[in-house]
N, C-alpha and C. Protein backbone atom coordinates (compact mmCIF):
# COMPACT_ATOMS: atom_id res chain seq x y z
N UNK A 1 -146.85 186.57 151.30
CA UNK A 1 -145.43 186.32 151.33
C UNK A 1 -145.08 184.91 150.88
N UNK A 2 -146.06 183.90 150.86
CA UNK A 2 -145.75 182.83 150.58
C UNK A 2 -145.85 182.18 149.23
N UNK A 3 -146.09 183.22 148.45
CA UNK A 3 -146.19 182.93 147.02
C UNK A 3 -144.95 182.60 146.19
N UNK A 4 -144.06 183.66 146.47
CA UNK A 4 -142.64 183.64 145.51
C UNK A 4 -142.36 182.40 146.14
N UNK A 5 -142.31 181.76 147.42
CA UNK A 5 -141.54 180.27 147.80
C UNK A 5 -142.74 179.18 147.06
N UNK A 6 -143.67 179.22 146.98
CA UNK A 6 -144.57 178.32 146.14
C UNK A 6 -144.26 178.40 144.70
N UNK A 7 -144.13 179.45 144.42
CA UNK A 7 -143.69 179.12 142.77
C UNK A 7 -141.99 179.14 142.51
N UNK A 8 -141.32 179.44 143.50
CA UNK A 8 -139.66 178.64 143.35
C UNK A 8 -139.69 177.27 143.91
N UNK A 9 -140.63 176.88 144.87
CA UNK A 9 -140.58 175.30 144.85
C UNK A 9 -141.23 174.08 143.34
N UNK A 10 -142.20 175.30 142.99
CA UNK A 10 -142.68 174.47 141.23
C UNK A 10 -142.14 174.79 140.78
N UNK A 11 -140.37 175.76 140.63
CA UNK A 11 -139.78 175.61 139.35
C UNK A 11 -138.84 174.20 139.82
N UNK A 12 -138.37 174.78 141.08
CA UNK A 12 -137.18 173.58 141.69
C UNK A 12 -137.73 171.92 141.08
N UNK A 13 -139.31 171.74 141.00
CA UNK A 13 -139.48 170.49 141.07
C UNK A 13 -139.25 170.33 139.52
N UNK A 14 -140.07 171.42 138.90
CA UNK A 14 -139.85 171.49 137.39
C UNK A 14 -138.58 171.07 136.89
N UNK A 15 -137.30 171.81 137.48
CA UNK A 15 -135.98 171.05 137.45
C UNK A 15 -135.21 170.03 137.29
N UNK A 16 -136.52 169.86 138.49
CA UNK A 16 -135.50 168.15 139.01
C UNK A 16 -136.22 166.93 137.94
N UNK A 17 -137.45 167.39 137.58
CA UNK A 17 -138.23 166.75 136.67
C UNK A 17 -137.46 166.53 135.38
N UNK A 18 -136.73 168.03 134.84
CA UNK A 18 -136.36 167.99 133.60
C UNK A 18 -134.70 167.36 133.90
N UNK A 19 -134.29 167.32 134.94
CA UNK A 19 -133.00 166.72 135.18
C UNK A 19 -133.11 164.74 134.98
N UNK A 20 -133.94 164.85 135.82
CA UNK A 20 -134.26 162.91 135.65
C UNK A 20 -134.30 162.45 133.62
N UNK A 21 -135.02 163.38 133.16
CA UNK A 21 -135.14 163.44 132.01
C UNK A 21 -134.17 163.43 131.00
N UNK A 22 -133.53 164.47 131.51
CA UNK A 22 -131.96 164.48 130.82
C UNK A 22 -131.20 163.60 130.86
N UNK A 23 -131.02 163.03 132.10
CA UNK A 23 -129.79 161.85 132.43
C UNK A 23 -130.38 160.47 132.04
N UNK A 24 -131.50 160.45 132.04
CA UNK A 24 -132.40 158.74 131.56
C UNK A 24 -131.56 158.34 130.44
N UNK A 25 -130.86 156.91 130.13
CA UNK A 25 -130.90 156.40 128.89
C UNK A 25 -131.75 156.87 127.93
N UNK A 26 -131.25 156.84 126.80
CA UNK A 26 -132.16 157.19 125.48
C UNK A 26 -131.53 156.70 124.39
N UNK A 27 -132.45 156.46 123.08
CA UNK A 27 -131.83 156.62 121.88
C UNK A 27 -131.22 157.89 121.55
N UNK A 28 -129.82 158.16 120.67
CA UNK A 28 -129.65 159.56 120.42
C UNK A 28 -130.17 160.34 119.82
N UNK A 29 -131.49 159.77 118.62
CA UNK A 29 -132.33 160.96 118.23
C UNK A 29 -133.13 161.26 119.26
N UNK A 30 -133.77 160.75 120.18
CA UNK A 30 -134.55 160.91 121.31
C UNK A 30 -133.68 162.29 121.56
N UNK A 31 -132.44 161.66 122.64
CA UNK A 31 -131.43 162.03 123.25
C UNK A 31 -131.01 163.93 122.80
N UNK A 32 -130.95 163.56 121.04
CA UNK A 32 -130.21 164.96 120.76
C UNK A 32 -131.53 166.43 120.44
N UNK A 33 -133.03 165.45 120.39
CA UNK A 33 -134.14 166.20 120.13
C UNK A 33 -134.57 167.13 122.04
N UNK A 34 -134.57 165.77 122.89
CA UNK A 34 -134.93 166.33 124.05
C UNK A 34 -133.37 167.49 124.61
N UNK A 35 -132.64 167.14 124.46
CA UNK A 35 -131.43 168.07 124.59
C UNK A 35 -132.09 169.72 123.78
N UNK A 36 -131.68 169.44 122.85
CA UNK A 36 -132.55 170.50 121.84
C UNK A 36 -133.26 171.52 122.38
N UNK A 37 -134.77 170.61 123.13
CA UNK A 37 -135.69 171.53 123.27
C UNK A 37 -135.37 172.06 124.75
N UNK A 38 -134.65 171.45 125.99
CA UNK A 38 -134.25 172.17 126.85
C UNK A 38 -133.28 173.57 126.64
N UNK A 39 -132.76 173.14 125.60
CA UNK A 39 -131.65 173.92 125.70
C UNK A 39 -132.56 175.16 125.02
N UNK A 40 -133.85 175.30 124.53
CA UNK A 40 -134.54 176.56 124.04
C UNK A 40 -135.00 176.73 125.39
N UNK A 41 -135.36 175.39 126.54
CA UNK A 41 -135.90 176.39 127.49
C UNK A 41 -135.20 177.02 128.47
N UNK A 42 -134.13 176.51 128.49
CA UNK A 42 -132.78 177.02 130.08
C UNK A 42 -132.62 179.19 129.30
N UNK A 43 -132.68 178.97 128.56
CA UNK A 43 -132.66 180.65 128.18
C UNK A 43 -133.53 181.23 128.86
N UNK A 44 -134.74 181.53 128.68
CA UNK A 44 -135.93 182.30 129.35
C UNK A 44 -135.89 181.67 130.69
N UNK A 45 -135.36 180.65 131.36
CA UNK A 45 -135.33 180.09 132.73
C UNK A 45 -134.17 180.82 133.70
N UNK A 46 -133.32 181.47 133.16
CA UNK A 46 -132.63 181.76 133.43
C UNK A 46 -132.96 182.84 134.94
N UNK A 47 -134.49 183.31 134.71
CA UNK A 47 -134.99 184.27 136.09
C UNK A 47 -134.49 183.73 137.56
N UNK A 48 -134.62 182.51 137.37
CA UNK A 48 -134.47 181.68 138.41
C UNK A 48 -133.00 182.05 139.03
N UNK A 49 -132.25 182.52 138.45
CA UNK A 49 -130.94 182.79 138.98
C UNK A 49 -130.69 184.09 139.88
N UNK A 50 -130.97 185.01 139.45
CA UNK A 50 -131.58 186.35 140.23
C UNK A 50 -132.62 186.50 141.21
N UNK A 51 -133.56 185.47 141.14
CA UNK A 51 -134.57 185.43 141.73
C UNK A 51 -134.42 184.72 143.12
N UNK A 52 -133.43 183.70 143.10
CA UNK A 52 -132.92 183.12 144.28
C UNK A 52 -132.15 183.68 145.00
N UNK A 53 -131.21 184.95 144.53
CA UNK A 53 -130.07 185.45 144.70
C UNK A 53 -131.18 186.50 145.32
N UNK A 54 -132.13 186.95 145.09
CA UNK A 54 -132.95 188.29 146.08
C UNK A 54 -133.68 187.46 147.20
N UNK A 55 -133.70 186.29 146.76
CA UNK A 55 -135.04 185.49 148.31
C UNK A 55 -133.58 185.59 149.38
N UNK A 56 -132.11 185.11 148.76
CA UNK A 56 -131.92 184.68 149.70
C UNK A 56 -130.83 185.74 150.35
N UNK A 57 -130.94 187.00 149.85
CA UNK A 57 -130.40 188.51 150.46
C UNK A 57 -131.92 188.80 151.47
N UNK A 58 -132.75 188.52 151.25
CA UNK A 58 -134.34 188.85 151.79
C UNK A 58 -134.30 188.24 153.18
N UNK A 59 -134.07 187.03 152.94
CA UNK A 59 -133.81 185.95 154.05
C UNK A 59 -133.00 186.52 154.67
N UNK A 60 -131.59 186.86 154.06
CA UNK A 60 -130.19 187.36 155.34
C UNK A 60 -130.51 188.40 156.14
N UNK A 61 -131.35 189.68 154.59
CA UNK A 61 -131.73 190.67 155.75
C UNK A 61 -132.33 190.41 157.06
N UNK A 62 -133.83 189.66 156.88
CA UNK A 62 -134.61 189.37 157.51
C UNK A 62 -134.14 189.09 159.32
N UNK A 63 -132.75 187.25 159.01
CA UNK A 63 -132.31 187.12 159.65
C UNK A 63 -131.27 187.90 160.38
N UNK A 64 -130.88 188.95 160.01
CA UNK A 64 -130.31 190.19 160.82
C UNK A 64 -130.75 190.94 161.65
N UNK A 65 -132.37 191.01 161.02
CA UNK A 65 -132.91 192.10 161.62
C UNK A 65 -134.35 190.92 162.60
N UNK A 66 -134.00 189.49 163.27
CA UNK A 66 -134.93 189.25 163.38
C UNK A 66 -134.97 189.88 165.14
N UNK A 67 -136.04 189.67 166.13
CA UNK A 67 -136.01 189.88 167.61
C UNK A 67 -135.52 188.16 167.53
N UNK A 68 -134.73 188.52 168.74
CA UNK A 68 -133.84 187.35 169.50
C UNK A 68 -135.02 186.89 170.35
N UNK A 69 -135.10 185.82 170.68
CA UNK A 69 -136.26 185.28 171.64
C UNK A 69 -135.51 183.89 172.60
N UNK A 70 -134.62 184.40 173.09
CA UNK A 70 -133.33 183.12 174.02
C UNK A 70 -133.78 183.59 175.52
N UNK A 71 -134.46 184.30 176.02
CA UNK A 71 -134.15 184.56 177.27
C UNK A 71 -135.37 184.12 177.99
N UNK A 72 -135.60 184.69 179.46
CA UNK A 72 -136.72 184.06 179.82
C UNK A 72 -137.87 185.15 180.03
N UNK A 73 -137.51 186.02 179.18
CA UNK A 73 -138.96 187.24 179.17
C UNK A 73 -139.26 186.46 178.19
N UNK A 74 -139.60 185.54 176.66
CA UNK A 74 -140.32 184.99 176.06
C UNK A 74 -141.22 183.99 176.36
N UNK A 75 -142.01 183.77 176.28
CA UNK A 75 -143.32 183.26 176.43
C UNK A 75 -142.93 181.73 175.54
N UNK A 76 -143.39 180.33 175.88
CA UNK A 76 -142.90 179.18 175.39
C UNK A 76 -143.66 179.33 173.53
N UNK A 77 -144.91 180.08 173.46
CA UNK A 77 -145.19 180.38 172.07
C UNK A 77 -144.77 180.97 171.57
N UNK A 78 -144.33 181.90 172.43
CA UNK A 78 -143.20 183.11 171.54
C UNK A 78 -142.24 182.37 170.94
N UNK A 79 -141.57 181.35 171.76
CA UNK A 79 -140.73 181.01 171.23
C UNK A 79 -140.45 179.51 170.12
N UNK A 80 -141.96 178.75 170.37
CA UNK A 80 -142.08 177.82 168.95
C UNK A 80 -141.97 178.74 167.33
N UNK A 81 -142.79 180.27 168.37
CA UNK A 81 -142.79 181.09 166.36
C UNK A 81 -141.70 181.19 166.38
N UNK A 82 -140.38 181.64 167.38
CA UNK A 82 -139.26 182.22 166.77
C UNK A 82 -138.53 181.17 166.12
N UNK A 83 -138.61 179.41 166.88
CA UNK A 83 -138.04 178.52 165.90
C UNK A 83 -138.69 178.11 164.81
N UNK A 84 -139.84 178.39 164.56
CA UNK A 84 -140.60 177.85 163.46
C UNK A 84 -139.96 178.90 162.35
N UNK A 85 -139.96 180.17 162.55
CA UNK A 85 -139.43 181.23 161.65
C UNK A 85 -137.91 180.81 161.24
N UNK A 86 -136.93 180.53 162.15
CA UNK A 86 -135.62 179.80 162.20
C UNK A 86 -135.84 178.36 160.62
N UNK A 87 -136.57 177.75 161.51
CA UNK A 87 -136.58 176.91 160.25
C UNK A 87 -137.03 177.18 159.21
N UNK A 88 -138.35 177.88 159.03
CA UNK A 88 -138.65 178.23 157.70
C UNK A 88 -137.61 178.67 156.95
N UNK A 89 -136.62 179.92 157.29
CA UNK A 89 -135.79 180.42 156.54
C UNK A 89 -134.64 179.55 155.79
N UNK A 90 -134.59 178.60 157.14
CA UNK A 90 -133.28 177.53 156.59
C UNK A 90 -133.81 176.60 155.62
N UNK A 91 -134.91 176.12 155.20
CA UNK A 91 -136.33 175.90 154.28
C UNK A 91 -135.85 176.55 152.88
N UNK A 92 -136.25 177.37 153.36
CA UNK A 92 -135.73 178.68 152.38
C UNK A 92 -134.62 178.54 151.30
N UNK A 93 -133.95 178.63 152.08
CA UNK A 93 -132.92 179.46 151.92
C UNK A 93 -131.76 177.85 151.03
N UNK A 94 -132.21 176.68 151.48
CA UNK A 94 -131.97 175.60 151.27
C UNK A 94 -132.74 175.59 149.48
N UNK A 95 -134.03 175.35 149.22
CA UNK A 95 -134.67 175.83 148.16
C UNK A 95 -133.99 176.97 147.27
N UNK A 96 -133.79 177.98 147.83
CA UNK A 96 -133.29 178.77 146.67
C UNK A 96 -131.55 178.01 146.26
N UNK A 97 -130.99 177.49 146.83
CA UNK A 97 -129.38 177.05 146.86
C UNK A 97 -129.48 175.63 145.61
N UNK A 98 -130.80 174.85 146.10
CA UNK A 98 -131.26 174.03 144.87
C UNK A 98 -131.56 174.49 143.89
N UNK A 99 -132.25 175.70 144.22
CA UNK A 99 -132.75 175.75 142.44
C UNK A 99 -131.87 176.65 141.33
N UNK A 100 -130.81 177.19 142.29
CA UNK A 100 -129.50 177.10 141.14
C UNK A 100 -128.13 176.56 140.95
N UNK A 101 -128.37 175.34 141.79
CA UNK A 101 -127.51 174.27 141.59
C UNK A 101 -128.72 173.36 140.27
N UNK A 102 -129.83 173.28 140.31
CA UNK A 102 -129.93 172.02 139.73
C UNK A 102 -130.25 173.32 137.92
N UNK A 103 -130.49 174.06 138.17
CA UNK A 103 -130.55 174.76 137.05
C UNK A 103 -128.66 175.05 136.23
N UNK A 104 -127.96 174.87 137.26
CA UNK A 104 -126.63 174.93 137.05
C UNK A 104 -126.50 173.24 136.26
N UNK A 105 -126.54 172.71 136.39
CA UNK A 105 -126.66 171.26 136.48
C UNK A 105 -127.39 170.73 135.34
N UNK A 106 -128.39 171.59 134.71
CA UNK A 106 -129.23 171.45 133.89
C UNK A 106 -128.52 171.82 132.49
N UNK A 107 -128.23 172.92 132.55
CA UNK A 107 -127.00 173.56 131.54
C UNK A 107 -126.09 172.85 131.33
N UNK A 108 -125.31 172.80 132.26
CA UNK A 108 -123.73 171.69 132.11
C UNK A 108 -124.44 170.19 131.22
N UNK A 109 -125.12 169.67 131.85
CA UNK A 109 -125.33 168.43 130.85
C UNK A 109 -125.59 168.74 129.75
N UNK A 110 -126.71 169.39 129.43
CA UNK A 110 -127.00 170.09 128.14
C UNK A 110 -125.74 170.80 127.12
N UNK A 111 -124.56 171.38 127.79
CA UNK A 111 -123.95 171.64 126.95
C UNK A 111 -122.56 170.58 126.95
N UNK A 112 -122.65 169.72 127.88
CA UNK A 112 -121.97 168.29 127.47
C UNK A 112 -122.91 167.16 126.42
N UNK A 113 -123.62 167.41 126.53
CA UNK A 113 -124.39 166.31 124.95
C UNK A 113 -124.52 167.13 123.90
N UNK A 114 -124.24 168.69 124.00
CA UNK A 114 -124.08 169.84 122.50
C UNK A 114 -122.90 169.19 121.84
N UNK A 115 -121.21 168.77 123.40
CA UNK A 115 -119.97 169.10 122.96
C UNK A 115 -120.01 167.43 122.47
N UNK A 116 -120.43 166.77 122.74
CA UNK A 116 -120.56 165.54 122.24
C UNK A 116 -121.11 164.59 121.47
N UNK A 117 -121.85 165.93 120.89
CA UNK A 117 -122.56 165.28 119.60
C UNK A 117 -121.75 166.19 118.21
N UNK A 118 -121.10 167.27 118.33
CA UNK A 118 -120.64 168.03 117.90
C UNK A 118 -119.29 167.00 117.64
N UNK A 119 -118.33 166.51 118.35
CA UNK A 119 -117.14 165.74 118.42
C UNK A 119 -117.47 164.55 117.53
N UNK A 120 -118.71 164.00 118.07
CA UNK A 120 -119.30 162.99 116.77
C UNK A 120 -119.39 163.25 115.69
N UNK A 121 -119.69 164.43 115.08
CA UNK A 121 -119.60 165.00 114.24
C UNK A 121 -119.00 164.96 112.83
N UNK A 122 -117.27 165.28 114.06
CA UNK A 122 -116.20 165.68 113.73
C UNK A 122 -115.31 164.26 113.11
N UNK A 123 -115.72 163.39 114.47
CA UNK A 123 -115.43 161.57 114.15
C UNK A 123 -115.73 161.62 112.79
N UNK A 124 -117.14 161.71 112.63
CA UNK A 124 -117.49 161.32 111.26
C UNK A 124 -117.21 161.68 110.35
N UNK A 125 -117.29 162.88 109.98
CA UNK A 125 -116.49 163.70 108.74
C UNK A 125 -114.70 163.08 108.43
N UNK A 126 -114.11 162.70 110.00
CA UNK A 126 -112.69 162.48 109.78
C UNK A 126 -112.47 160.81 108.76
N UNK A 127 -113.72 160.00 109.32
CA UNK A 127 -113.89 158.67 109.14
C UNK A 127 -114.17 159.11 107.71
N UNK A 128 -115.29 159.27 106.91
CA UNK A 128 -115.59 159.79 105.63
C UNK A 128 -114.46 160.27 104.86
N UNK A 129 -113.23 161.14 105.32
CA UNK A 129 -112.30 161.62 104.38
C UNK A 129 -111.46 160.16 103.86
């Protein structure tokens, strides 16, 4: 079970990796090449959006259907698992909310340095007439 959260925490970091990247100062050929090649990868990345959207219906179910452990028939271990489970989910469930905000986040810049190199463009051609 702990696999799909191990490999949505290496995309999340993957993310945040390619986010620092994006926003760094640059020259604009740098700038409009690394833009470029994200913007071939946010397409096929796109799993990540669905994929968070089922962990974290998985999670709600889960937490619907968990045993309550508040009373005093639980046992004090019974009840570190039931908060340890508590937090894991909020873990969770926190992780999947990042990794399509920063994938959200990833796009938007990317298609603000498309609309702004495009406007440059436009500068120039107007300057040239």
């Amino acid at each position: 079970m702990g696999l799909q959260w191990m490999i949505l925490t290496y995309v999340v970091a993957a993310e945040a990796a390619v986010a620092v990247v994006l926003t760094l100062p640059s020259p604009k050929a740098v700038k409009s090449r690394i833009v470029s090649l994200i913007s071939l990868i946010l397409q096929p990345s796109l799993f990540i959006i669905p994929f968070s959207a089922f962990q974290l219906l998985d999670i709600y179910w889960k937490n619907e259907h968990r045993l309550m452990c508040t009373g005093d028939v639980c046992t004090a271990s019974e009840r570190d698992r039931y908060e340890k489970s508590i937090y894991k989910s909020q873990r969770n469930s926190i992780l999947c909310t990042v990794a399509c905000l920063l994938y959200w986040f990833i796009y938007r810049v990317c298609k603000y340095c498309k609309d702004i190199q495009t406007m440059e463009e436009v500068e120039k051609r107007y300057k040239d007439q």
